[in-house]
N, C-alpha and C. Protein backbone atom coordinates (compact mmCIF):
# COMPACT_ATOMS: atom_id res chain seq x y z
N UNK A 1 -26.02 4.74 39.23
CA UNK A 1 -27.02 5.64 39.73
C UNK A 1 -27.33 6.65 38.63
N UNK A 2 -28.67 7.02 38.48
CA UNK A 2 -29.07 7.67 37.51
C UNK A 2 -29.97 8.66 38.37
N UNK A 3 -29.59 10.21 37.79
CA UNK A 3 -30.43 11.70 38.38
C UNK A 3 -30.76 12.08 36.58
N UNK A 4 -32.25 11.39 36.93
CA UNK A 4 -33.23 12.49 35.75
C UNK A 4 -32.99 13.94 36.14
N UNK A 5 -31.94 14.48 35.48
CA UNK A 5 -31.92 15.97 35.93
C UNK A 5 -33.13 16.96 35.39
N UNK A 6 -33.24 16.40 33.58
CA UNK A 6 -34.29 17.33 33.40
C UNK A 6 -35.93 17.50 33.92
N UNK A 7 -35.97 16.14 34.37
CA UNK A 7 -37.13 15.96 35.42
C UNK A 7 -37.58 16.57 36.45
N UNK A 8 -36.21 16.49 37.17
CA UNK A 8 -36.37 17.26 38.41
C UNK A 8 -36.29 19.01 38.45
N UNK A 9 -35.71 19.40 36.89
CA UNK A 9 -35.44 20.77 36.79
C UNK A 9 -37.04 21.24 36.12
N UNK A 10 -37.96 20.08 36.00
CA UNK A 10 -39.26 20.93 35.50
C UNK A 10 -40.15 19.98 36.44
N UNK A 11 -39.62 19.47 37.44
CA UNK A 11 -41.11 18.89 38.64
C UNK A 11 -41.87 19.92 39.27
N UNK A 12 -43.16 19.79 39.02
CA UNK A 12 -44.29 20.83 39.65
C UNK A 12 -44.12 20.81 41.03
N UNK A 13 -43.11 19.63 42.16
CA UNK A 13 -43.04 19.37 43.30
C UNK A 13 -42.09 20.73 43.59
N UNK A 14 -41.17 21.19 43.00
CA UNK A 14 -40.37 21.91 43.10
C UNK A 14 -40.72 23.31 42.86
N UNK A 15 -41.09 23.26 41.43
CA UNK A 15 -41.27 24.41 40.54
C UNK A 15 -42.64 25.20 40.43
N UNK A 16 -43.63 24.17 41.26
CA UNK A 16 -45.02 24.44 40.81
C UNK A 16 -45.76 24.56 39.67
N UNK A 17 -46.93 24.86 39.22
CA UNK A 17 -47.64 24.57 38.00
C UNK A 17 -46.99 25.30 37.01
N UNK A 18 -46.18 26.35 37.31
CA UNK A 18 -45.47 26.51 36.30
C UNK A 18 -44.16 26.66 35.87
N UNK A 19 -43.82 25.11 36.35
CA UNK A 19 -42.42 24.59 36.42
C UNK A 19 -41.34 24.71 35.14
N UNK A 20 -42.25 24.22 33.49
CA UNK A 20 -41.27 24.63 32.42
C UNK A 20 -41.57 25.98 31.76
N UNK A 21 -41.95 26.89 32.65
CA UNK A 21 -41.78 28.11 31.88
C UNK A 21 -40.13 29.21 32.92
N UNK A 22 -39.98 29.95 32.20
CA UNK A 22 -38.77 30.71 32.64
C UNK A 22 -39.16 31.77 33.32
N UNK A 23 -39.04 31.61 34.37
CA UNK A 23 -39.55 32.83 35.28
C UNK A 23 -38.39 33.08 36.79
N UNK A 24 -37.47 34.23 36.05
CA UNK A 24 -36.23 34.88 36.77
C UNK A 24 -37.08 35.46 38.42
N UNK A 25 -38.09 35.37 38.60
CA UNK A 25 -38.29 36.19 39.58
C UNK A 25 -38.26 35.00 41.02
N UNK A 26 -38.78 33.50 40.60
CA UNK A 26 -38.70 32.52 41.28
C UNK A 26 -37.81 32.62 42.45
N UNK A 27 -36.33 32.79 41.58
CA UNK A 27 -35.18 32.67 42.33
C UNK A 27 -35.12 33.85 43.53
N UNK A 28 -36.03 34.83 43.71
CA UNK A 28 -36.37 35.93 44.64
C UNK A 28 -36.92 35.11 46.10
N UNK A 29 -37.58 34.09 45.77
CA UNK A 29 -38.25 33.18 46.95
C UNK A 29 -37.40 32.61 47.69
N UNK A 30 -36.90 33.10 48.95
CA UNK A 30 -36.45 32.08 49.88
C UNK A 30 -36.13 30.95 50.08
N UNK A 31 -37.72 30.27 49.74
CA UNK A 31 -38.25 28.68 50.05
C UNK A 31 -38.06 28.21 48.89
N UNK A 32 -37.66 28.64 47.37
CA UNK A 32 -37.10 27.86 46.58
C UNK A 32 -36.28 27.09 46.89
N UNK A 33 -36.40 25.58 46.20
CA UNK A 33 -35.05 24.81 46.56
C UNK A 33 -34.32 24.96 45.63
N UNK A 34 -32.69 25.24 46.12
CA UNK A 34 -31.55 25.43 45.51
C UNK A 34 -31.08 24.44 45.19
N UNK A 35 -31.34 23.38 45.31
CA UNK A 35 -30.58 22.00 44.86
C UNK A 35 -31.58 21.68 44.30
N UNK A 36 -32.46 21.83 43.28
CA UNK A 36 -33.21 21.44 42.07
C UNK A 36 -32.95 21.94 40.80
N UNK A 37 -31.89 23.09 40.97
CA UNK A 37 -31.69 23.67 39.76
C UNK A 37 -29.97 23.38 39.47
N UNK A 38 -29.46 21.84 38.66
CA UNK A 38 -28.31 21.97 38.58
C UNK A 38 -28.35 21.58 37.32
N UNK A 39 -28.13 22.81 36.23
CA UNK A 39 -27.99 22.74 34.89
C UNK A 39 -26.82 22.20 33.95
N UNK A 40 -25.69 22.63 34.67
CA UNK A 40 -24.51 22.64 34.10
C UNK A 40 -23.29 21.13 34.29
N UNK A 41 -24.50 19.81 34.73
CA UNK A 41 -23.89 19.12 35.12
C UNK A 41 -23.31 17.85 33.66
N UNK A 42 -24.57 17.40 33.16
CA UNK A 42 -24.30 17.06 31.49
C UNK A 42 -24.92 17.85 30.54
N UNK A 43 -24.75 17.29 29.18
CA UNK A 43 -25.36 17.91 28.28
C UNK A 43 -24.80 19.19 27.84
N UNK A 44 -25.30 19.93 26.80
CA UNK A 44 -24.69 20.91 25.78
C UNK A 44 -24.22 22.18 26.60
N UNK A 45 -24.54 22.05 27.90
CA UNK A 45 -24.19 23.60 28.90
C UNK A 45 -23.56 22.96 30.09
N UNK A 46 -22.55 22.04 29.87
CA UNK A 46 -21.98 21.57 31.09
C UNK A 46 -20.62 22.35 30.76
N UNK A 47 -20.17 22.43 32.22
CA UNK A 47 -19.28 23.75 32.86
C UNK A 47 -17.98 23.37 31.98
N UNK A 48 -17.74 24.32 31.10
CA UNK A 48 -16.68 24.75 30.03
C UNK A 48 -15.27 24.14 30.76
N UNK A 49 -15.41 23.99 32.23
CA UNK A 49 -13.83 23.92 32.87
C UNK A 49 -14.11 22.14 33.26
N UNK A 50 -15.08 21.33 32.72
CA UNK A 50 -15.04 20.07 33.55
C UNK A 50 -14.27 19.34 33.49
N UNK A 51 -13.56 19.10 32.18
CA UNK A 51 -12.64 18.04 31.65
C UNK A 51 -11.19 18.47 32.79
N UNK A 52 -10.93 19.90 32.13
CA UNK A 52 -9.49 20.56 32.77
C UNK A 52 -9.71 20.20 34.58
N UNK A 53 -10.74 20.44 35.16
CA UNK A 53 -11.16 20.17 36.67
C UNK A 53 -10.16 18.83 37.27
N UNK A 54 -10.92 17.94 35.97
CA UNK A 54 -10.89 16.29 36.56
C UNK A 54 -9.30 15.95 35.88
N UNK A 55 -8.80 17.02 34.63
CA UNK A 55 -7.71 16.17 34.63
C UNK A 55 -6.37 16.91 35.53
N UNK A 56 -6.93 18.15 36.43
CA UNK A 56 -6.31 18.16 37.60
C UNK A 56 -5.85 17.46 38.68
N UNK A 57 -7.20 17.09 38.83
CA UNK A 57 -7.49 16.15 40.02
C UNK A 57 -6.73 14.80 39.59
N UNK A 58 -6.43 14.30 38.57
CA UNK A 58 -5.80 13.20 38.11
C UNK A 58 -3.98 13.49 38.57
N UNK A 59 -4.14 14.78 37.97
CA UNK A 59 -2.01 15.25 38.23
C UNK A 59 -2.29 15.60 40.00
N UNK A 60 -3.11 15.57 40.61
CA UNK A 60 -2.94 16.18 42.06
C UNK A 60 -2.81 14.84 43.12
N UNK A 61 -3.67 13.97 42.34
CA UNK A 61 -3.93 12.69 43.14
C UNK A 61 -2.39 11.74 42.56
N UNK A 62 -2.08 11.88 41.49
CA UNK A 62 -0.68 10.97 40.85
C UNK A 62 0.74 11.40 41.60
N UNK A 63 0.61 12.76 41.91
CA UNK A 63 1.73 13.54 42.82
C UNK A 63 1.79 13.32 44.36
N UNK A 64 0.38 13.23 44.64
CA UNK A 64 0.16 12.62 46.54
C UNK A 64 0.33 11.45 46.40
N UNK A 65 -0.08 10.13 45.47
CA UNK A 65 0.59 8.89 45.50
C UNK A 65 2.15 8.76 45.20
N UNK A 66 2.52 9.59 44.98
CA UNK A 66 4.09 9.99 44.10
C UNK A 66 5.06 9.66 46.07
N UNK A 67 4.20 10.42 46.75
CA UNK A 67 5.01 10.83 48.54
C UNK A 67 5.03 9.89 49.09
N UNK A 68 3.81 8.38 48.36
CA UNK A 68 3.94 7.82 49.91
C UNK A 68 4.58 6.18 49.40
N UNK A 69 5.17 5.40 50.32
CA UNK A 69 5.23 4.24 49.83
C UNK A 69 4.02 3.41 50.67
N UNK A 70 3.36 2.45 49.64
CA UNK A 70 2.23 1.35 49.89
C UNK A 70 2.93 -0.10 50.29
N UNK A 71 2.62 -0.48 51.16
CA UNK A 71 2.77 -2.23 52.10
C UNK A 71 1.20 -2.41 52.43
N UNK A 72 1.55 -3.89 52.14
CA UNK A 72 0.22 -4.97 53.07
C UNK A 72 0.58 -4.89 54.53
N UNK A 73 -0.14 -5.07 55.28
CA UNK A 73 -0.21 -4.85 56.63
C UNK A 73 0.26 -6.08 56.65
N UNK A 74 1.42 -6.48 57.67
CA UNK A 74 1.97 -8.21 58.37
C UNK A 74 0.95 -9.36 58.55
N UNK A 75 -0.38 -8.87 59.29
CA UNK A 75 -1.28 -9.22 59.06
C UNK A 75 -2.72 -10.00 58.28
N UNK A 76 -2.22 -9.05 57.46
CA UNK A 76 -2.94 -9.55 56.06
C UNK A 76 -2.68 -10.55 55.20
N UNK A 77 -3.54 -11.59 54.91
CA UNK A 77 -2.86 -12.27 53.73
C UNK A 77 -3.25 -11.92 52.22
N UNK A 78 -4.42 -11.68 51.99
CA UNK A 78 -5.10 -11.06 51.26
C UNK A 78 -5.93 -9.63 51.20
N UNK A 79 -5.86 -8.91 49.89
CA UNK A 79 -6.67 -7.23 49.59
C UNK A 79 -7.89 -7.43 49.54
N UNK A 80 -8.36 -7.23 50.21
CA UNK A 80 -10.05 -6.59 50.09
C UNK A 80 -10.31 -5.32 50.06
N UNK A 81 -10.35 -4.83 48.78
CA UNK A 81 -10.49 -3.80 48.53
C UNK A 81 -11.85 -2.51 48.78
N UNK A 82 -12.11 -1.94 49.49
CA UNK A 82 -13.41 -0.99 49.47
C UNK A 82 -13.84 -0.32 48.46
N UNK A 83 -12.93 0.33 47.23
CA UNK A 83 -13.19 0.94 45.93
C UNK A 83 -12.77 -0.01 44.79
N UNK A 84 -13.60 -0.96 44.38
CA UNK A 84 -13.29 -1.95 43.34
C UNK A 84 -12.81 -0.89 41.72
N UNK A 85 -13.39 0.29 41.77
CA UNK A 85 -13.50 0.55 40.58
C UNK A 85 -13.84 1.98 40.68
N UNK A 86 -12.44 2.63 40.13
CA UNK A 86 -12.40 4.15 40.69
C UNK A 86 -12.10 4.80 39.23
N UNK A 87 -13.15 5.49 38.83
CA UNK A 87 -13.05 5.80 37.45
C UNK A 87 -13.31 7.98 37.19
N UNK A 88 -11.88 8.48 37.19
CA UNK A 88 -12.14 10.01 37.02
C UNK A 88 -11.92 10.49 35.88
């Protein structure tokens, strides 16, 4: 899945005719949408803490698998898995 972010951060649908200019007062409007403006997701201004975030989430998720023990159900003969490919 692909989000043209910079697209959507200068669509006239959103931003109106004067979508790529910088105008702080926008954000004063109510009816602005707040989920059109997410800057900090890639690229040269993505959030200084992202790496450290996810390689949390790596020691948080390795420690909750750490508690439990995993079995096939009696049932089962074979895994069919729902997340083929889980990549953080």
């Amino acid at each position: 899945m692909f989000i043209p972010i910079a697209a959507i951060q200068q669509h006239p649908k959103y931003w109106g005719n004067r979508a790529s200019e910088f105008i702080p007062e926008r954000w004063e409007d109510p009816n602005v949408n707040q989920q059109a403006w997410i800057p900090f997701i890639r690229g040269p201004k993505t959030c200084i803490g992202y790496r450290m975030a996810l390689l949390e989430l790596r020691t948080v998720i390795a420690k909750i698998i750490q508690h439990f023990d995993f079995e096939m159900d009696s049932g089962t003969s074979e895994m069919n898995p729902i997340i083929t490919d889980l990549r953080i």
